[in-house]
Protein backbone atom coordinates (compact mmCIF):
# COMPACT_ATOMS: atom_id res chain seq x y z
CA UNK A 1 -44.76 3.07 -8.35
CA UNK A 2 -47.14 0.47 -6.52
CA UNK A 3 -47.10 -1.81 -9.22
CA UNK A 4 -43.15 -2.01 -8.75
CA UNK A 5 -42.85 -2.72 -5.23
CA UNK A 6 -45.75 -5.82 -5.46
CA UNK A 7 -43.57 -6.80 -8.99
CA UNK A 8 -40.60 -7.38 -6.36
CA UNK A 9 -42.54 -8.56 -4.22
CA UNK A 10 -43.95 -11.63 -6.55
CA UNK A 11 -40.12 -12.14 -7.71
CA UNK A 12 -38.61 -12.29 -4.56
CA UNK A 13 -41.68 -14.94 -3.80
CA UNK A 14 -41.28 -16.82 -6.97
CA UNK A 15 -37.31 -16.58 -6.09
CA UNK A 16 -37.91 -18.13 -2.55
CA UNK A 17 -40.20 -21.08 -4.11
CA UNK A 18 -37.27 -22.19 -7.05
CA UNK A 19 -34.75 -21.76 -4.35
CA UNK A 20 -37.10 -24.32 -2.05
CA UNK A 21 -37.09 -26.49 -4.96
CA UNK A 22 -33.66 -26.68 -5.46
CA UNK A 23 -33.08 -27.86 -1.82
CA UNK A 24 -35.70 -30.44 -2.60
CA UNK A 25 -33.38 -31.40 -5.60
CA UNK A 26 -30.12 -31.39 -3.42
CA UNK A 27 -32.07 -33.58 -0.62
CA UNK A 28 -32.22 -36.26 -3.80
CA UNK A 29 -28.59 -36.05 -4.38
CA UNK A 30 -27.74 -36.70 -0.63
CA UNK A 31 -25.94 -33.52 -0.72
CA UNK A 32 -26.88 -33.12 3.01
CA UNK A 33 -28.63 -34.70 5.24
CA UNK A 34 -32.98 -34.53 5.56
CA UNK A 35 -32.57 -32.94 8.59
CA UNK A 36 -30.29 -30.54 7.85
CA UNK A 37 -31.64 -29.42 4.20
CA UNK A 38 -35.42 -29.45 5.86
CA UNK A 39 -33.72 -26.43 8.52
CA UNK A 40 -32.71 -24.63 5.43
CA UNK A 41 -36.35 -24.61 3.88
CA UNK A 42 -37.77 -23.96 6.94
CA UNK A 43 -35.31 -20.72 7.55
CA UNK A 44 -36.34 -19.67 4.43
CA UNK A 45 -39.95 -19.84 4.39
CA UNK A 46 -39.58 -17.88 7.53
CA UNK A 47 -38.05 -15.08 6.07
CA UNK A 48 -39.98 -14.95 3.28
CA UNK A 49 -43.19 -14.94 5.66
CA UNK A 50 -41.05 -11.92 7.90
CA UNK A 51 -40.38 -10.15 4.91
CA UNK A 52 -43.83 -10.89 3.20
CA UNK A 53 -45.41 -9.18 6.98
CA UNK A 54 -43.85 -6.42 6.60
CA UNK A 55 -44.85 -5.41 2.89
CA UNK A 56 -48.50 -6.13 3.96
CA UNK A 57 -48.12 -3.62 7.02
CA UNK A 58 -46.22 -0.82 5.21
CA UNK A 59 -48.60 -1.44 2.43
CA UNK A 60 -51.49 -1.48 4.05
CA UNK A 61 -50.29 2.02 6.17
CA UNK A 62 -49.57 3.60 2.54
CA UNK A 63 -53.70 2.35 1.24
CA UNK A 64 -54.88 3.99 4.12
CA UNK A 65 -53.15 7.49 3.88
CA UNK A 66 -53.99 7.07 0.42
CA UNK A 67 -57.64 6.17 1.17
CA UNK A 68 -57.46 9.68 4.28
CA UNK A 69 -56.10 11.95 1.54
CA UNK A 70 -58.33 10.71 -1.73
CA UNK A 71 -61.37 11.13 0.61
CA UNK A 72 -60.81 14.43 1.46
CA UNK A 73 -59.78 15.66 -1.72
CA UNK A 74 -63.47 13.85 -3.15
CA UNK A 75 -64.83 15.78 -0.04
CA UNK A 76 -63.42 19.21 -1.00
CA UNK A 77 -64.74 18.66 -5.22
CA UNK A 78 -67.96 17.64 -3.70
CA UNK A 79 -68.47 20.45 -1.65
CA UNK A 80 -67.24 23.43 -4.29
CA UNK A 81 -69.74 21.62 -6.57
CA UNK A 82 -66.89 20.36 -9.02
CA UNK A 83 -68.48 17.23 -9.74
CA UNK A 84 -72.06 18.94 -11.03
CA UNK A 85 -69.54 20.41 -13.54
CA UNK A 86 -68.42 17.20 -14.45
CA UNK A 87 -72.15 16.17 -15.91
């Protein structure tokens, strides 16, 4: 399941770079002015960097749940002597 959300994640990045290219393209065309196609890469990088934020905060709430709950559950093994069974 993790590896799904950061394979989104890297497409919707990789999505956000081809569409900055594109713009880059379409500056070369004159299809709108500098000005005006530089706003549009800007507004994008900014919601990929919004969007990109919040992954790394919900993410990094998940790891450390995850971390809580796999420590404790080490914790408990440890202390009913599972892992001396284990050698």
């Amino acid at each position: 399941m993790k590896v799904d959300v950061y394979a989104e994640m890297y497409l919707w990045n990789r999505s956000v770079d081809r569409l900055i290219r594109v713009l880059q393209r379409l500056e070369a065309f004159s299809i709108g002015s500098k000005q005006r196609i530089k706003t549009y890469q800007t507004r994008l990088e900014e919601i990929r960097a919004g969007l990109n934020a919040d992954f790394a905060e919900a993410t990094a709430k998940r790891e450390r749940a995850d971390e809580g709950r796999l420590g404790r559950q080490r914790t408990a093994w440890e202390a009913s002597g599972a892992d001396d069974r284990l050698k």
